[in-house]
N, C-alpha and C. Protein backbone atom coordinates (compact mmCIF):
# COMPACT_ATOMS: atom_id res chain seq x y z
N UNK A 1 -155.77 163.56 32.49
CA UNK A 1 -156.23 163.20 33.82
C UNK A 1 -156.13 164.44 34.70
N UNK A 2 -157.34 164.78 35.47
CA UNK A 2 -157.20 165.82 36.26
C UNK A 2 -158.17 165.81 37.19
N UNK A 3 -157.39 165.12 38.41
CA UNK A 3 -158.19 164.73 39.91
C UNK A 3 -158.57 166.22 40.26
N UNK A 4 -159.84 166.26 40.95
CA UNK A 4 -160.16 167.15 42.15
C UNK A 4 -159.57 167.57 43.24
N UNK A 5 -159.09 168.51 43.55
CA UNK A 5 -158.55 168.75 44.32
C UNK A 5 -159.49 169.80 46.14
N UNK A 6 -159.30 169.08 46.95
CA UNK A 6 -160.67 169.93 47.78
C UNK A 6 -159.57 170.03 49.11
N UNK A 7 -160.01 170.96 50.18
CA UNK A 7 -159.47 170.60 51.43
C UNK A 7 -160.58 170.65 52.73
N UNK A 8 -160.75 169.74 53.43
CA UNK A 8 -161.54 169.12 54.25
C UNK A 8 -161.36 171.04 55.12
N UNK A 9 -162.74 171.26 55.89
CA UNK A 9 -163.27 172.02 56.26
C UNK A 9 -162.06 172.16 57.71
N UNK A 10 -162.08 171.01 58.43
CA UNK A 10 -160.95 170.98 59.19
C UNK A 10 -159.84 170.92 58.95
N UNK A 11 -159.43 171.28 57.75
CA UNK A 11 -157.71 171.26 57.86
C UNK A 11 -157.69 172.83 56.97
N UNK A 12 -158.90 173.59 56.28
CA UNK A 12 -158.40 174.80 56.32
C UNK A 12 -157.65 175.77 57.10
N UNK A 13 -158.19 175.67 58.56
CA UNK A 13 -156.68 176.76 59.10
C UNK A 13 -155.10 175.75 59.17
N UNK A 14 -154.92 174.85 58.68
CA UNK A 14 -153.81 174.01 58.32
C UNK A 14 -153.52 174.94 57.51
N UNK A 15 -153.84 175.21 55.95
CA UNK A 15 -153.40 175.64 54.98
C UNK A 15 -153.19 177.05 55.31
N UNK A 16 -154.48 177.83 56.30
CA UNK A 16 -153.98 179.18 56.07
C UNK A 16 -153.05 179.53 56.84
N UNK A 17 -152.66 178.95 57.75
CA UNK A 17 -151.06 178.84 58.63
C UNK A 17 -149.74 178.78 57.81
N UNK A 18 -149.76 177.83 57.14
CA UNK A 18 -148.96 177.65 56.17
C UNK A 18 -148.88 178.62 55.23
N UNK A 19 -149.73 179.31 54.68
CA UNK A 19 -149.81 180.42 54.35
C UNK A 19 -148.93 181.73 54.52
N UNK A 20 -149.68 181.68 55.44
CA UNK A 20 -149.35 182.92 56.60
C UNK A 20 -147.69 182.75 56.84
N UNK A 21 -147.60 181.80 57.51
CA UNK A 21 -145.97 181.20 57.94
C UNK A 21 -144.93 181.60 56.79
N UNK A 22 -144.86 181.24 54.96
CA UNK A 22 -144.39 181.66 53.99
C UNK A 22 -145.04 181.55 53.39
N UNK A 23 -145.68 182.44 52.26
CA UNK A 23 -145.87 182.54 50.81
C UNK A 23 -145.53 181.33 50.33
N UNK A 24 -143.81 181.64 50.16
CA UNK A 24 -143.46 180.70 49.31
C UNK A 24 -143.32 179.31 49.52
N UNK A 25 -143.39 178.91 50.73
CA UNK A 25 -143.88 177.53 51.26
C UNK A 25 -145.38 176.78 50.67
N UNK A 26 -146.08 178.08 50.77
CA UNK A 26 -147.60 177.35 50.41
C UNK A 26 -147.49 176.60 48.99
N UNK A 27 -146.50 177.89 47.91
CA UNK A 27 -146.54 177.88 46.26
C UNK A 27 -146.15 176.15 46.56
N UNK A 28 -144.86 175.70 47.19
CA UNK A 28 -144.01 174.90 46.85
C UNK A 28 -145.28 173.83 47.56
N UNK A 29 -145.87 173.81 48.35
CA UNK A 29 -147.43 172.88 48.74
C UNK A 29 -148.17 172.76 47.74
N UNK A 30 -148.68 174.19 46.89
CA UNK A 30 -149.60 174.41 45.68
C UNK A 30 -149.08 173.14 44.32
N UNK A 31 -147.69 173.69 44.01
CA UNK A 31 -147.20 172.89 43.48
C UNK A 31 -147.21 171.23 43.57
N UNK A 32 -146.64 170.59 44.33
CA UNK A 32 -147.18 168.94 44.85
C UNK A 32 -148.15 168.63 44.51
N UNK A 33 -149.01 169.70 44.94
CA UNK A 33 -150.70 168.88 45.24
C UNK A 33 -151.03 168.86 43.56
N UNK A 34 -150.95 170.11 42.93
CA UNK A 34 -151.06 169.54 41.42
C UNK A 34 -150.13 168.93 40.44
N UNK A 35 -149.15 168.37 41.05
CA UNK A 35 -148.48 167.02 40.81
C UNK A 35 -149.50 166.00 41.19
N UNK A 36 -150.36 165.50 41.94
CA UNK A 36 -151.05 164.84 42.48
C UNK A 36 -152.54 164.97 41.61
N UNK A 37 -152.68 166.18 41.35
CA UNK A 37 -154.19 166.38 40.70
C UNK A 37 -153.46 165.71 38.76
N UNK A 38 -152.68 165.94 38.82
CA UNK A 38 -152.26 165.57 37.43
C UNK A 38 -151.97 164.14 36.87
N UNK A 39 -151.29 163.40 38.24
CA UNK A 39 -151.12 161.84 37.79
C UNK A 39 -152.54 161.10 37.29
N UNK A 40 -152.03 160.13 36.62
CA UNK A 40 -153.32 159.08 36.63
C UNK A 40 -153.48 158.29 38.13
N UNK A 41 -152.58 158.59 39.01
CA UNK A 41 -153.01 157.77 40.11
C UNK A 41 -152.06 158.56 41.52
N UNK A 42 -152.33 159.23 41.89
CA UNK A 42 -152.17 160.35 42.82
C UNK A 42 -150.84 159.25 43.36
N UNK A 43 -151.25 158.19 43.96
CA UNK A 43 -150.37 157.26 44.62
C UNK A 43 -149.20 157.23 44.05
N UNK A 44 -149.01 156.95 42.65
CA UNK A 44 -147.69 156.92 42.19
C UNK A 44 -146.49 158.26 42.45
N UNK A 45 -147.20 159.68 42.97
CA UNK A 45 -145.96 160.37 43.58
C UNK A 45 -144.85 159.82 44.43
N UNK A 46 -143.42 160.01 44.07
CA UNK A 46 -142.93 159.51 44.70
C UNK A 46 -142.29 160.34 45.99
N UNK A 47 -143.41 160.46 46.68
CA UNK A 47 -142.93 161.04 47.64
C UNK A 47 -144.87 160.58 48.60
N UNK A 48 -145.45 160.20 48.21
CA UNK A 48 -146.96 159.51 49.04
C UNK A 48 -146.62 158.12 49.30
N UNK A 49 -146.76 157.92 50.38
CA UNK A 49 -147.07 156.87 51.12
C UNK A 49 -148.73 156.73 51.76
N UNK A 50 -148.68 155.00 51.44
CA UNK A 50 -150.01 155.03 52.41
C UNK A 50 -149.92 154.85 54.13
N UNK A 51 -150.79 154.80 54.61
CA UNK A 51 -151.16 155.38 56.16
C UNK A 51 -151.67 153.89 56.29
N UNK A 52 -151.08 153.54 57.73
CA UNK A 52 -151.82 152.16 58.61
C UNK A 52 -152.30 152.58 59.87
N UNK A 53 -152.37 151.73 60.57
CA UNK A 53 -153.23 151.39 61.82
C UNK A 53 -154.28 152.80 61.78
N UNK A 54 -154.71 153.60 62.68
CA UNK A 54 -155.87 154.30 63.03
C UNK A 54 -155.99 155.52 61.52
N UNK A 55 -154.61 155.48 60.58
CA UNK A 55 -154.59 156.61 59.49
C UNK A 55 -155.12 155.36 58.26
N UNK A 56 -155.14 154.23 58.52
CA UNK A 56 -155.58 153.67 57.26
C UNK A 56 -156.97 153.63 56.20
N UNK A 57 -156.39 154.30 54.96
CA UNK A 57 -157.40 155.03 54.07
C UNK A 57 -156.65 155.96 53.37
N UNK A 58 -155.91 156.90 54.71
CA UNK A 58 -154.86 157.81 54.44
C UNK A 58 -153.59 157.80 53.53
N UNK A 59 -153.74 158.96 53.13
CA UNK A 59 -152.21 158.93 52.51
C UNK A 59 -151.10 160.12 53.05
N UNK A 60 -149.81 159.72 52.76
CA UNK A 60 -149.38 161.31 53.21
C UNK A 60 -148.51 161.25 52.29
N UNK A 61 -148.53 162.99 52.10
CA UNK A 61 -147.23 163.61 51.12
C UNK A 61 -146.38 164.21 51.43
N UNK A 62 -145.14 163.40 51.76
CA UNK A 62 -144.04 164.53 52.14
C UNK A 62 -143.45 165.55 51.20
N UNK A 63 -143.37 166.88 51.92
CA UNK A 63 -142.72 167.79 51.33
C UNK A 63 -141.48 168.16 51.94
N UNK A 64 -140.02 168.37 51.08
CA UNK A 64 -138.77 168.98 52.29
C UNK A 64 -138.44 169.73 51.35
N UNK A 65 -138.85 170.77 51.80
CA UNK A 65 -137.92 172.23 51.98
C UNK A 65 -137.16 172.66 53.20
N UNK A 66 -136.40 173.96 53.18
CA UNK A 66 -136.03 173.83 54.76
C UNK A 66 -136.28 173.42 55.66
N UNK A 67 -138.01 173.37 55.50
CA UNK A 67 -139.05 173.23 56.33
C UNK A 67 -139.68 171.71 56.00
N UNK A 68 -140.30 170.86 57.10
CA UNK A 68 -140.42 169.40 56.56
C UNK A 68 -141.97 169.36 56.92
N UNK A 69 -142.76 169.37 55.35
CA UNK A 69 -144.18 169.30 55.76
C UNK A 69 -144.88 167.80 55.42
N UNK A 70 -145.46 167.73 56.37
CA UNK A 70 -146.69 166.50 55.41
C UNK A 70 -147.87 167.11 55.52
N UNK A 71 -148.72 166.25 54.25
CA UNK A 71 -150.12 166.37 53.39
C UNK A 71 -151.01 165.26 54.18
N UNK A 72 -151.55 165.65 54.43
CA UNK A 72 -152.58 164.09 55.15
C UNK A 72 -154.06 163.75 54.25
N UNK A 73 -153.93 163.18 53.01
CA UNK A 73 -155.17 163.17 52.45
C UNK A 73 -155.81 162.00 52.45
N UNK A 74 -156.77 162.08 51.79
CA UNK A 74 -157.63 161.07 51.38
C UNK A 74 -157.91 160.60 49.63
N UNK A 75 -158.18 159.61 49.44
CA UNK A 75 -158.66 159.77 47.71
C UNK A 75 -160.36 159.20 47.65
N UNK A 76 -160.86 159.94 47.24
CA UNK A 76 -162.56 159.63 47.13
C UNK A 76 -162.95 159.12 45.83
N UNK A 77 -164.00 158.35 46.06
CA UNK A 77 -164.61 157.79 44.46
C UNK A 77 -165.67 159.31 44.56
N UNK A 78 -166.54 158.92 43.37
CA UNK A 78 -167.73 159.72 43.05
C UNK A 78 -168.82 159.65 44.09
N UNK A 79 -168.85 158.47 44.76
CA UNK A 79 -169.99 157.76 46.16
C UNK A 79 -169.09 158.61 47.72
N UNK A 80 -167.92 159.26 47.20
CA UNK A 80 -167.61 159.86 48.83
C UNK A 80 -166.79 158.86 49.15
N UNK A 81 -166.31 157.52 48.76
CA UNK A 81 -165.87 156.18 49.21
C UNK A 81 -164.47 156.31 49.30
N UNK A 82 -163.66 156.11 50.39
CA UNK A 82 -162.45 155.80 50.22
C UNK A 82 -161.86 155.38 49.94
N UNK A 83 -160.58 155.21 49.28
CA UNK A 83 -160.20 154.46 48.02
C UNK A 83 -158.96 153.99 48.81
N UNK A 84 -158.98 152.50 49.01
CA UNK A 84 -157.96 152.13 50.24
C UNK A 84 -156.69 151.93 49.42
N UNK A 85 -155.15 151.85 49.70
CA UNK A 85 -154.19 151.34 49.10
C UNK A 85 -154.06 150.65 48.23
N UNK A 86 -155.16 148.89 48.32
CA UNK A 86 -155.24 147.79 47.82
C UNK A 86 -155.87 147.71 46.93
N UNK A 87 -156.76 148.98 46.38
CA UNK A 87 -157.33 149.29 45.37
C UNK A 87 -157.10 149.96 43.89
N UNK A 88 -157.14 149.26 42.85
CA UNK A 88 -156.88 150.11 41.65
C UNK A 88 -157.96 151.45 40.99
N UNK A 89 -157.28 152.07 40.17
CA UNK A 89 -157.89 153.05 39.83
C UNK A 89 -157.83 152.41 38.55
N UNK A 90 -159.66 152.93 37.86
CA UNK A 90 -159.56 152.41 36.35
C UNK A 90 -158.72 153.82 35.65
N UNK A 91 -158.73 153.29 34.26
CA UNK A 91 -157.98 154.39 33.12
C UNK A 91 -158.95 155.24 33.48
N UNK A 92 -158.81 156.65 33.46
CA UNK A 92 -159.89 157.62 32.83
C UNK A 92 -160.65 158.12 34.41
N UNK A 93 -160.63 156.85 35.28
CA UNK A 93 -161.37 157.43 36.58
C UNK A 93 -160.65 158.86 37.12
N UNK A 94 -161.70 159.79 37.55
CA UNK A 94 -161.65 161.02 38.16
C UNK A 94 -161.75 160.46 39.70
N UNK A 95 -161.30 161.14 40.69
CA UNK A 95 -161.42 161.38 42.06
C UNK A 95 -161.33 162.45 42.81
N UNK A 96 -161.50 162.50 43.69
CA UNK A 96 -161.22 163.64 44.76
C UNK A 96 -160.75 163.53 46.03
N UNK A 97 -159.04 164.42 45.80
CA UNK A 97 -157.64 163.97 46.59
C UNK A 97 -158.08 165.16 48.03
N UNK A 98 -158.96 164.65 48.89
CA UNK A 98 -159.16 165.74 49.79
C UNK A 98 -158.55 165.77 51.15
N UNK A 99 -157.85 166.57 51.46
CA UNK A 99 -156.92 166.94 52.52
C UNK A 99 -156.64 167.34 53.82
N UNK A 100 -156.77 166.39 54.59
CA UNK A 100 -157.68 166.27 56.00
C UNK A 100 -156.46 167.42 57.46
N UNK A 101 -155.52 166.97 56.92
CA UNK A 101 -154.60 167.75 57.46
C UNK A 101 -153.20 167.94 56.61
N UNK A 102 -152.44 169.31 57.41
CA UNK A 102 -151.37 169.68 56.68
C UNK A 102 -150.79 170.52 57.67
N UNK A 103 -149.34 170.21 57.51
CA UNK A 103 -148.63 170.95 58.92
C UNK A 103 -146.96 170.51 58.78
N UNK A 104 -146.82 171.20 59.78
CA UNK A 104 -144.92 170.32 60.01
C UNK A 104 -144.71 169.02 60.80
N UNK A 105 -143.76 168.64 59.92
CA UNK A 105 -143.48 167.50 60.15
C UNK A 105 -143.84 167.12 61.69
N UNK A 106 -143.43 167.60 62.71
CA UNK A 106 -143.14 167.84 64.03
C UNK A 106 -145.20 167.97 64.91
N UNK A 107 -145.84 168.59 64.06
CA UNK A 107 -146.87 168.89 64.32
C UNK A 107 -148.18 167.98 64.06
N UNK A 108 -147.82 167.76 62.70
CA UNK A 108 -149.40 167.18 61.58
C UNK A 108 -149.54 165.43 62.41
N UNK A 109 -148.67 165.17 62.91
CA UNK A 109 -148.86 163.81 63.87
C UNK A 109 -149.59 163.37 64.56
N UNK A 110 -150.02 164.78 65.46
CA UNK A 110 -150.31 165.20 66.88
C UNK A 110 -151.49 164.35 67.21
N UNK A 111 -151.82 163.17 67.53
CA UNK A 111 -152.90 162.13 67.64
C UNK A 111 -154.01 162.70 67.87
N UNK A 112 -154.23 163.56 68.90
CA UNK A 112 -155.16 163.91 69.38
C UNK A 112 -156.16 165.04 68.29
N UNK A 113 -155.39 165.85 67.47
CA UNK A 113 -156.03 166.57 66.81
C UNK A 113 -155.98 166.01 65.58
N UNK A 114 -155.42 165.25 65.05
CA UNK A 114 -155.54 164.48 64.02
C UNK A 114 -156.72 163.49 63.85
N UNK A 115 -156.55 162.76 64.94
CA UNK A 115 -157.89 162.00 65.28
C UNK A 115 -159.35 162.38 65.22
N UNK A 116 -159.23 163.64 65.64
CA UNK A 116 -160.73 164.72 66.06
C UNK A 116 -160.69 165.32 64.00
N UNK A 117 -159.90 165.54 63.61
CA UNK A 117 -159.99 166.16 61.86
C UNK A 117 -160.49 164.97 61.14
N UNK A 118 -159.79 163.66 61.35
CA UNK A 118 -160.22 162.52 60.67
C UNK A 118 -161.54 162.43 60.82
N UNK A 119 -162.34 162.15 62.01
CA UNK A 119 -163.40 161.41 62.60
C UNK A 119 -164.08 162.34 61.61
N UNK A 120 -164.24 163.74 61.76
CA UNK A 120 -165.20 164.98 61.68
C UNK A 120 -165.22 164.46 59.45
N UNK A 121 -163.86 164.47 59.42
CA UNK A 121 -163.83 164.42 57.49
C UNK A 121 -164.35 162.91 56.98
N UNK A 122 -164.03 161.88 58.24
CA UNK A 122 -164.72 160.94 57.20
C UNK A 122 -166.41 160.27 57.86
N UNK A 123 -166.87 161.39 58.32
CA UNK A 123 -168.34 160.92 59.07
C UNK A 123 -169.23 160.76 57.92
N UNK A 124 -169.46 159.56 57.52
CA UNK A 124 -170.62 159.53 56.31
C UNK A 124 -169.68 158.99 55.09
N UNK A 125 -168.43 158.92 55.39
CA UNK A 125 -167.72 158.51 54.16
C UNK A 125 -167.01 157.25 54.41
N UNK A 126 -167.16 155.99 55.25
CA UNK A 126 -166.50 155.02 55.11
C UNK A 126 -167.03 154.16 54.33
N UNK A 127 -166.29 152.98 53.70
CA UNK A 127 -166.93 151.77 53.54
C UNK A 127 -167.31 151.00 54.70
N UNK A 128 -168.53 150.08 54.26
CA UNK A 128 -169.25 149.21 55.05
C UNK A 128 -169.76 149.81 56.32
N UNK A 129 -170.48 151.23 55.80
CA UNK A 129 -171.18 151.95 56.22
C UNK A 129 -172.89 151.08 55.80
N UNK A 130 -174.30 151.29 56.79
CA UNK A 130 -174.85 150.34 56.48
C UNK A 130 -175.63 150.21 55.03
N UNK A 131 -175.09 151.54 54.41
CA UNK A 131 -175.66 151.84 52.93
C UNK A 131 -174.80 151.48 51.96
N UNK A 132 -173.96 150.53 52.53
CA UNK A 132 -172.80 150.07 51.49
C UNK A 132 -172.97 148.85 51.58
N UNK A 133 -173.49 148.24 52.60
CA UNK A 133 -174.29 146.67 52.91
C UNK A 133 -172.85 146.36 53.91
């Protein structure tokens, strides 16, 4: 099993901050996320939770190192479709775990810019969109 791994256009300067901030912070980010590209079901990390009220779809991945980060992703079918909590993954299904935001704990919250990354990453990608009936 080996999910896709992508990061939403708006949360690249997320990552290159993180970057920038430590090296070795990003590796220990790099690392997780292909913990995540590797499961049969990204969800079962034990460290992802799913996301409610205005984040629901969402997932997040906590990371603690000195430093306390979360992952703010998404999981996509092959249709772009969001793959809600309540949903199973078949054996063998591929997806794509794409990553809308990423930051410190303290930061990646921040409603207002979170809200504006979401809207922009899932425009064209919800269900019961009118091409989904």
């Amino acid at each position: 099993m080996c999910h896709k791994i992508t990061v939403h256009s708006a949360a690249v300067s997320n990552m290159q901050y993180l970057q920038a901030f430590s090296p070795a912070l990003h590796d220990t980010i790099m690392l997780e996320l292909a913990k995540l590209r590797d499961l049969a079901d990204p969800r079962d990390h034990c460290r992802v939770e799913a996301m409610c009220g205005e984040l629901k779809g969402c997932y997040r991945l906590a990371i603690y190192t000195p430093e306390s980060i979360r992952i703010i992703f998404r999981m996509l079918d092959d249709d772009r479709t969001e793959i809600l909590a309540a949903e199973r993954l078949y054996k063998g299904e591929d997806i794509t775990v794409e990553i809308d935001s990423a930051g410190f704990r303290s930061r990646v919250y921040d409603q207002p810019r979170l809200s504006k990354q979401l809207a922009s990453a899932r425009k064209g990608n919800m269900k019961g969109n009118a091409s989904n009936g």
